[in-house]
C-alpha atoms as a PDB file:
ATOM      1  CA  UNK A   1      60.312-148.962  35.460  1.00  0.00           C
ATOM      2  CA  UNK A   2      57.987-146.502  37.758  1.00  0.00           C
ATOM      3  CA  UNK A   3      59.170-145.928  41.508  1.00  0.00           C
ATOM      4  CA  UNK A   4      56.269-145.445  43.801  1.00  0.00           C
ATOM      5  CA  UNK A   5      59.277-143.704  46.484  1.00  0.00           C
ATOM      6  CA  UNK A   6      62.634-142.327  46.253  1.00  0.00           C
ATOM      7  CA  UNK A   7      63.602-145.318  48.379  1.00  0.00           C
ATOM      8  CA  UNK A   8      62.337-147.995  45.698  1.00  0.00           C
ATOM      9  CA  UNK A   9      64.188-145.763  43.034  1.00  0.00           C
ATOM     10  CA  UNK A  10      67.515-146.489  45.165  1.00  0.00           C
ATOM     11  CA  UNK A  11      66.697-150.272  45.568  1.00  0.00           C
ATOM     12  CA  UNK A  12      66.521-150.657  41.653  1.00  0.00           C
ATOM     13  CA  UNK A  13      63.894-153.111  42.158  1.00  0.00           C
ATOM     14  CA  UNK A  14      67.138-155.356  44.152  1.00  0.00           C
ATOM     15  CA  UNK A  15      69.450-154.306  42.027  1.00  0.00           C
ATOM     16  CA  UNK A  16      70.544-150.946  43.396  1.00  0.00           C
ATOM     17  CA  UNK A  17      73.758-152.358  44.802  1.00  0.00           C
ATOM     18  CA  UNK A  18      75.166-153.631  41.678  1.00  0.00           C
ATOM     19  CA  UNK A  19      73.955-149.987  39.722  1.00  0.00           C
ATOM     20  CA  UNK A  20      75.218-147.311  42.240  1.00  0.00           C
ATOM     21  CA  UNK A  21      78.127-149.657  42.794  1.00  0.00           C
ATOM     22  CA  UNK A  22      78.489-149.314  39.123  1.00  0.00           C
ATOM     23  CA  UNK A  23      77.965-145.556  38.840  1.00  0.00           C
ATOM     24  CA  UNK A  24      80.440-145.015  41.390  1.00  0.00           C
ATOM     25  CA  UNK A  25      83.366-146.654  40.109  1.00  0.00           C
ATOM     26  CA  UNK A  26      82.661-145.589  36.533  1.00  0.00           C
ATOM     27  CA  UNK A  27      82.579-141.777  38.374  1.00  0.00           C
ATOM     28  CA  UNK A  28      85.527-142.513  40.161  1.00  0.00           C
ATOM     29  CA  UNK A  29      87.408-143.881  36.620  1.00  0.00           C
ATOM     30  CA  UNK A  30      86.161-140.274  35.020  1.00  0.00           C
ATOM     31  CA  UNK A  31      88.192-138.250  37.967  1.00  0.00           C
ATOM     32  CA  UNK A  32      91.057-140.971  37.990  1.00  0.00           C
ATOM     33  CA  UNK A  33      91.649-140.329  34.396  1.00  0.00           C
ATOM     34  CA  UNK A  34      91.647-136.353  34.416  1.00  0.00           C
ATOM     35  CA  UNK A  35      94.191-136.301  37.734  1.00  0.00           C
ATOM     36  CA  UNK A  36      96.573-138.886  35.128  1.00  0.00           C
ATOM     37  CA  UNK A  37      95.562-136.277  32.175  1.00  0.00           C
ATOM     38  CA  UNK A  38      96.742-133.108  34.174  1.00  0.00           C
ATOM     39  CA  UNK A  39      99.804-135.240  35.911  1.00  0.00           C
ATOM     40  CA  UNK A  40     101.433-136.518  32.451  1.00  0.00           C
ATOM     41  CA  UNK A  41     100.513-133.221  30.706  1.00  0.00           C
ATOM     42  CA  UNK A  42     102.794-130.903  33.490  1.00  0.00           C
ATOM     43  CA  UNK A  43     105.219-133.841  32.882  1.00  0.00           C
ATOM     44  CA  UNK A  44     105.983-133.340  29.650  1.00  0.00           C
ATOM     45  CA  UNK A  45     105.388-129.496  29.727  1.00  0.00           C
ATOM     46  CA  UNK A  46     108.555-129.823  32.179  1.00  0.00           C
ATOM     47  CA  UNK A  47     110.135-131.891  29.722  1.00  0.00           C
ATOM     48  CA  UNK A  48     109.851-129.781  27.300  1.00  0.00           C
ATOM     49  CA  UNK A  49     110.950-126.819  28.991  1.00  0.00           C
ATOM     50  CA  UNK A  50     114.216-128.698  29.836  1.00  0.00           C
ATOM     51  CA  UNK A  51     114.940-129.366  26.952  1.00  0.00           C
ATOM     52  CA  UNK A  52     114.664-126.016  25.463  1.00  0.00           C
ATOM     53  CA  UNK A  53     116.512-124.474  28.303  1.00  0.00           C
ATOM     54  CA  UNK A  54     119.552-127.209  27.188  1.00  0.00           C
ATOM     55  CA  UNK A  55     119.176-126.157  24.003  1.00  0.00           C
ATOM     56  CA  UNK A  56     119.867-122.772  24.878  1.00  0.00           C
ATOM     57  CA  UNK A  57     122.931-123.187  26.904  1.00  0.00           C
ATOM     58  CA  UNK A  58     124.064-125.036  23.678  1.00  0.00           C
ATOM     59  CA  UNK A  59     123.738-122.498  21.857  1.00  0.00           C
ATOM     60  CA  UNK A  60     125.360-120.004  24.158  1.00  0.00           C
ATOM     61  CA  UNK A  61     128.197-122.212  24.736  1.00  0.00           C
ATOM     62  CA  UNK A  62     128.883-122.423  21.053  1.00  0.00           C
END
């Protein structure tokens, strides 16, 4: 497709609704996920370091 303007390159010929619409929320899926990535990852890194802190009481209790 050629675009005589920048404004018929946003208009996507009609269709520019439906494609930034669709660039944005596939964007704004990208950033979703790696907030849930980083969120569940300190989770379990807390998990984990409960755990090994139990552990270690255990251990000195015994």
């Amino acid at each position: 497709m050629i675009w005589n303007s920048m404004s018929d390159f946003w208009h996507m010929g009609g269709y520019g609704l439906y494609v930034w619409g669709s660039v944005g929320v596939c964007a704004i899926a990208l950033v979703w996920e790696q907030v849930a990535l980083k969120k569940r990852t300190e989770a379990i890194l807390r998990s984990l370091r409960r755990r090994a802190r139990a552990e270690k009481m255990d251990r000195e209790l015994a």
